[in-house]
Protein backbone atom coordinates (compact mmCIF):
# COMPACT_ATOMS: atom_id res chain seq x y z
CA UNK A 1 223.00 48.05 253.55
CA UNK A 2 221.73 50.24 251.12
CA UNK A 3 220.10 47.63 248.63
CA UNK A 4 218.36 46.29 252.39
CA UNK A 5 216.90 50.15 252.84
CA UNK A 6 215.52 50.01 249.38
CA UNK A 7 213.81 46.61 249.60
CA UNK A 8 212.30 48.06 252.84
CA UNK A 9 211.58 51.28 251.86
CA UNK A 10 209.40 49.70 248.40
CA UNK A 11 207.68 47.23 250.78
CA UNK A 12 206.39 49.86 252.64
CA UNK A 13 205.38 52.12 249.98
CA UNK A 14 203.65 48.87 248.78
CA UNK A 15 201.67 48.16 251.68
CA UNK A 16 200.82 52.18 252.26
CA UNK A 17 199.23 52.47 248.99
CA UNK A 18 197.72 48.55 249.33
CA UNK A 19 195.47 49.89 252.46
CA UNK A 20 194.60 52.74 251.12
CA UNK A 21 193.15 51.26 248.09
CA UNK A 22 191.43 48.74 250.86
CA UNK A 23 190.61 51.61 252.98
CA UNK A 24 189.22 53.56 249.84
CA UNK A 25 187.41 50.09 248.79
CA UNK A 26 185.47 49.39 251.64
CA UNK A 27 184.19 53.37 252.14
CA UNK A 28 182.40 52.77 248.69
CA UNK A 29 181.35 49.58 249.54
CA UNK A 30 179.32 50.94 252.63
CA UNK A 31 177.78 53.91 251.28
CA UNK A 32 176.66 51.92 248.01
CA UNK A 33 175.29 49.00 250.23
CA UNK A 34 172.03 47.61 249.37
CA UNK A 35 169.25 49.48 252.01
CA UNK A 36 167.10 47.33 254.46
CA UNK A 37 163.96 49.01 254.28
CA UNK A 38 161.25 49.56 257.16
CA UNK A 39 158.76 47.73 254.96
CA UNK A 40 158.11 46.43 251.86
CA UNK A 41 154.62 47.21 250.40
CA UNK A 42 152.85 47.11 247.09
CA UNK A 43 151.82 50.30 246.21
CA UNK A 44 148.32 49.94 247.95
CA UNK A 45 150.40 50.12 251.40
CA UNK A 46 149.64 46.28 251.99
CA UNK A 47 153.09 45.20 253.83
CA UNK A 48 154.34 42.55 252.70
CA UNK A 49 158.00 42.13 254.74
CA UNK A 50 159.42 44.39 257.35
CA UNK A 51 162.89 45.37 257.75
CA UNK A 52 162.53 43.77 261.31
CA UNK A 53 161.46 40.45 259.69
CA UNK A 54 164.45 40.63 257.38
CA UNK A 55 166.86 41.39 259.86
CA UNK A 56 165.27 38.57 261.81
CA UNK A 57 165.83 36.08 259.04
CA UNK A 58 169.46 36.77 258.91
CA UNK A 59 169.57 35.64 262.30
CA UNK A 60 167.53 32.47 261.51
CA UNK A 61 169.23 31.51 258.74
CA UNK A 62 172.57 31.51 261.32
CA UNK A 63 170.70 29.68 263.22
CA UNK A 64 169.64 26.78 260.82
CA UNK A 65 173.77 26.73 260.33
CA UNK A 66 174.50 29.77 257.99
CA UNK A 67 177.04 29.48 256.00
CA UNK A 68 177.46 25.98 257.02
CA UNK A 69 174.03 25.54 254.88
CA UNK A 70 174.39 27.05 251.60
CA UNK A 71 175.56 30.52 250.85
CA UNK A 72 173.87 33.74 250.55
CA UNK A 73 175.64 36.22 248.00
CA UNK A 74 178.61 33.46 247.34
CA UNK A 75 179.75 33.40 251.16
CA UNK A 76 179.50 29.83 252.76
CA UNK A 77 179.06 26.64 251.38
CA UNK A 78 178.37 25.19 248.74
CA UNK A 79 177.08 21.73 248.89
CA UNK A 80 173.01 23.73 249.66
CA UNK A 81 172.36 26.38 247.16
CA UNK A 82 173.34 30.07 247.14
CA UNK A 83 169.89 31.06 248.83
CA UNK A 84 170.33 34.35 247.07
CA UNK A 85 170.27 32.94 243.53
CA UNK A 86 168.22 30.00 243.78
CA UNK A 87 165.30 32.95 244.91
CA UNK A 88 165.87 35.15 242.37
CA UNK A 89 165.56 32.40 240.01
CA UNK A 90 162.55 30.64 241.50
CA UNK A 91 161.17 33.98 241.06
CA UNK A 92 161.73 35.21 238.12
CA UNK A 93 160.05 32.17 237.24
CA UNK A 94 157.37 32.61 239.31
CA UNK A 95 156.63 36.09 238.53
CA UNK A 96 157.25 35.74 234.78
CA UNK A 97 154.59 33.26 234.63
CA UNK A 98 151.50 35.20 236.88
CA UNK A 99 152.55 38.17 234.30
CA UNK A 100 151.44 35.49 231.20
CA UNK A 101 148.61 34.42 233.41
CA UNK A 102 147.00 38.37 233.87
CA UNK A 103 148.48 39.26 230.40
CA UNK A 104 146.94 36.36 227.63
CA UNK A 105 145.17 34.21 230.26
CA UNK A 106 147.44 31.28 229.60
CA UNK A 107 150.98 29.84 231.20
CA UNK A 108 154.09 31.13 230.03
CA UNK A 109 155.08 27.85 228.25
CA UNK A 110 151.89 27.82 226.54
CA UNK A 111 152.37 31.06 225.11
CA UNK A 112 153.65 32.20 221.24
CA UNK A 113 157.57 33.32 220.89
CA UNK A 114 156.35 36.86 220.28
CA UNK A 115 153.98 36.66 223.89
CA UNK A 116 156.64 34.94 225.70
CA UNK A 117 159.33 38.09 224.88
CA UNK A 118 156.22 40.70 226.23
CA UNK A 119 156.24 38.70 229.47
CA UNK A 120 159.71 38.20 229.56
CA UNK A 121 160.50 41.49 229.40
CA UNK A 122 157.63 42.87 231.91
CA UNK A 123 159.15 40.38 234.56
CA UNK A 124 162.91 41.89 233.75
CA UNK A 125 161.94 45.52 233.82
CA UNK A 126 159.60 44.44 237.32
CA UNK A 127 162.79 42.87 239.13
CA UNK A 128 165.63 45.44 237.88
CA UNK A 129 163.76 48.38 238.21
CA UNK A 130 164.78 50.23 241.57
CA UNK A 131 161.74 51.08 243.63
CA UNK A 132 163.40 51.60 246.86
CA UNK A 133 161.91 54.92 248.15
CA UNK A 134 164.47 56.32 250.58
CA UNK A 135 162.45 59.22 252.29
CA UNK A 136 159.86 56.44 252.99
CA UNK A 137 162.21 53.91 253.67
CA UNK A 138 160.21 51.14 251.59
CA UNK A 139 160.48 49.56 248.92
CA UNK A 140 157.23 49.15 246.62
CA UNK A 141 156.58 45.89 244.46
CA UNK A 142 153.52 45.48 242.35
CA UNK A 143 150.77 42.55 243.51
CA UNK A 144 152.30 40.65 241.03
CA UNK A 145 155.44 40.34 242.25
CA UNK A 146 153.73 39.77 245.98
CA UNK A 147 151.62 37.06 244.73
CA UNK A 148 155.15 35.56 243.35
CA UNK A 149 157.14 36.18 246.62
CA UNK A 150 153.71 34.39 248.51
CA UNK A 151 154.63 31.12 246.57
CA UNK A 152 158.21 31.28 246.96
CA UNK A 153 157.92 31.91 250.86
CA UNK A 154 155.31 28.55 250.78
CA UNK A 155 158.29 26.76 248.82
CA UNK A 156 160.62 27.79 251.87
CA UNK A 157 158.31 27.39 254.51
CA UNK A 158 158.18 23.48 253.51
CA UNK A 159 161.71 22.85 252.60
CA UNK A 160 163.07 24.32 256.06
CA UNK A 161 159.77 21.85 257.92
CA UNK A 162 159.31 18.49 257.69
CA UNK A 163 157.44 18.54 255.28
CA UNK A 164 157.06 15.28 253.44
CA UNK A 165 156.90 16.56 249.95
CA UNK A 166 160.44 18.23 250.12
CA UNK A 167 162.27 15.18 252.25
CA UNK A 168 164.55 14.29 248.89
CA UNK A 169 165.19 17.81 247.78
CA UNK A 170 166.34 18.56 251.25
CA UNK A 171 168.50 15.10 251.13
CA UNK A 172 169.80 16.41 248.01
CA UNK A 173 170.74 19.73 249.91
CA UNK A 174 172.22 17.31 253.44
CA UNK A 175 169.78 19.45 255.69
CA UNK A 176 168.07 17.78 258.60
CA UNK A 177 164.18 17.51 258.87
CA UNK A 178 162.45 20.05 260.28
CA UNK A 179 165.81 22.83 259.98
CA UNK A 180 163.47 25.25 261.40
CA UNK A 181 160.60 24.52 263.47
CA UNK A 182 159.47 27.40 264.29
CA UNK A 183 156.47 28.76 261.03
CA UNK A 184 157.64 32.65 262.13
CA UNK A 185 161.07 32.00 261.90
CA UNK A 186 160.69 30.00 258.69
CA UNK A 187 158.55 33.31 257.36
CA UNK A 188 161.71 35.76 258.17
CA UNK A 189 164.14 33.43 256.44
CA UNK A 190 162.21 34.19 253.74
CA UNK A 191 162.39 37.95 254.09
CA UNK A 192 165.90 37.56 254.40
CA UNK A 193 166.02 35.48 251.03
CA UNK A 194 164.20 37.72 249.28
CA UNK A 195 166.17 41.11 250.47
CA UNK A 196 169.34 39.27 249.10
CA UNK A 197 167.67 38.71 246.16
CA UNK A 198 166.40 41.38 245.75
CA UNK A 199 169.93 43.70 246.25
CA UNK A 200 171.27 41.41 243.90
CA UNK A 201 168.73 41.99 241.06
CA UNK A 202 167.98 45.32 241.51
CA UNK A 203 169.78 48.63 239.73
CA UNK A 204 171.94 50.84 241.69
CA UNK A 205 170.55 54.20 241.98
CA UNK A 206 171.85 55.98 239.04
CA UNK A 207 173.64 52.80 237.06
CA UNK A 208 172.60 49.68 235.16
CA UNK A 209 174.41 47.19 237.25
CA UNK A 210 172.79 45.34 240.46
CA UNK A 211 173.97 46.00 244.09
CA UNK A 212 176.03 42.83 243.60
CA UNK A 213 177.17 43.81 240.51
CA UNK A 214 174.68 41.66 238.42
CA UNK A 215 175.73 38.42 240.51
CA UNK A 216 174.73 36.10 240.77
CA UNK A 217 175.09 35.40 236.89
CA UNK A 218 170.93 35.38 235.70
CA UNK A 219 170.34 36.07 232.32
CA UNK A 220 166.50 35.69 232.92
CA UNK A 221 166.88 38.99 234.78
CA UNK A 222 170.03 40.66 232.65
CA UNK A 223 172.63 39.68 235.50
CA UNK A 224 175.29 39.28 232.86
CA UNK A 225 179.04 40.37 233.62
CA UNK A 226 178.92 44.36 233.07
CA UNK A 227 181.97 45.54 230.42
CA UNK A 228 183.91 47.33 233.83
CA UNK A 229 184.12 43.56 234.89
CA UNK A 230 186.13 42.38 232.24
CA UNK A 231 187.90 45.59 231.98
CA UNK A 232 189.10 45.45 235.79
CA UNK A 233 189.48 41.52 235.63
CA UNK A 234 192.28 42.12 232.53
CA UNK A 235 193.94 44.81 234.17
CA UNK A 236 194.18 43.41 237.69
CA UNK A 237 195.92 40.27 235.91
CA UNK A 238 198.21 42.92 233.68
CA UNK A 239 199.24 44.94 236.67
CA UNK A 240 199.87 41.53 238.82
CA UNK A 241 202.47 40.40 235.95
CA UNK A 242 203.12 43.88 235.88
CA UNK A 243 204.64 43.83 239.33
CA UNK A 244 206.09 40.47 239.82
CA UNK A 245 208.35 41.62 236.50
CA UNK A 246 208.93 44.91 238.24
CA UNK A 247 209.60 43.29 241.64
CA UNK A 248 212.35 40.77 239.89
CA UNK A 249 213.86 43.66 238.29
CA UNK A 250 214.36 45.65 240.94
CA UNK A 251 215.75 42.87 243.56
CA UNK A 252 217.93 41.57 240.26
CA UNK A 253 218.43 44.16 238.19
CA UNK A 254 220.19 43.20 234.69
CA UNK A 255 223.45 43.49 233.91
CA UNK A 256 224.15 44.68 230.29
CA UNK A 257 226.99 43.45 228.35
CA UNK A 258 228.43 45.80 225.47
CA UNK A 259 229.91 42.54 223.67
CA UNK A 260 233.71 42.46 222.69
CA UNK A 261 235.44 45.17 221.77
């Protein structure tokens, strides 16, 4: 009876402190989530999204089948890309290569080691750099980084149509023809692309790592695991071992023999 009380009495001092590191958890995770702004403008106050239009998107990309078509942020499937990731990447691209166009006049592949690091690095510090005015509620992005987001949003805008040209990537991806026939809704999917690509490349207020904590993995724009990854990824494997020894120990605890006498 008494070993019975103690079993019960450690499972519930287990599960107490297991919710109230959940509990504890999830209040951080709200207050440090990534902001939907009203707008997002280049710094002449030309809108380019609007919070509606990102919100919207959300909604259309649930619509075109969610996380039944690809993932956004890791959640959903995974035989269409993680939307999240494959824009960051298309535009990091993108917007690493207008920045060697404005800067020697030339593409970015046409460019000298030593030119390709300057525009490199312009395109990391445009993307990571947190410009997410909160008494505004906007977030500002330089023309540059609009002109990129206009080509992306034309990429989208044909793969989710029928659009002859991207029939055998969106094979490739098992989406229907014309996933979204409506051009608005297509527009807001990209909104909603770009916000999650945007929280996920973009410093935390205060702190080097990305909303997402630097995923998904990017080295073009520094999303590389941060050092409290591995730190927390070691330790949470330690203190699993940690407890399953503890656990057998205390349901079976040892019995010492002194030897003969």
């Amino acid at each position: 009876m008494h070993y019975s009380r103690r079993l019960w009495l450690t499972l519930l001092v287990t599960c107490l402190l297991s919710f109230g590191v959940l509990l504890w958890l999830g209040g951080e995770i709200y207050q440090q989530a990534p902001p939907i702004p009203e707008r997002v403008v280049t710094p002449d106050g030309t809108t380019v999204y609007t919070g509606e239009q990102i919100q919207n998107g959300q909604q259309a990309w649930f619509a075109a089948g969610g996380q039944q078509l690809g993932s956004v942020w890791g959640h959903g499937s995974y035989v269409a890309p993680d939307w999240s990731a494959d824009w960051l990447h298309r535009e990091a691209l993108a917007l690493r290569n207008i920045i060697a166009q404005d800067h020697f006049h030339a593409t970015y592949d046409a460019l000298s080691n030593e030119q390709q690091l300057v525009a490199s690095g312009l395109m990391k510090q445009e993307m990571r750099q947190n410009t997410y005015n909160a008494q505004r509620n906007v977030i500002v992005i330089s023309p540059q980084r609009a002109q990129a987001i206009l080509q992306l949003s034309e990429h989208y805008d044909g793969l989710f149509s029928d659009a002859p040209a991207f029939h055998k990537l969106r094979v490739e991806y098992a989406m229907k023809e014309n996933t979204l026939s409506s051009a608005v809704a297509r527009n807001d999917l990209s909104a909603f692309f770009f916000w999650s690509a945007w929280a996920a490349t973009t410093d935390r207020p205060g702190d080097s790592i990305t909303y997402t904590s630097n995923w998904p993995h990017e080295e073009l724009v520094g999303n590389t695991p941060s050092p409290s990854l591995g730190i927390w990824s070691v330790a949470s494997v330690i203190l699993l071992l940690g407890g399953i020894g503890a656990l057998v120990w205390y349901g079976n605890p040892p019995i010492f023999n002194g030897g003969d006498k």
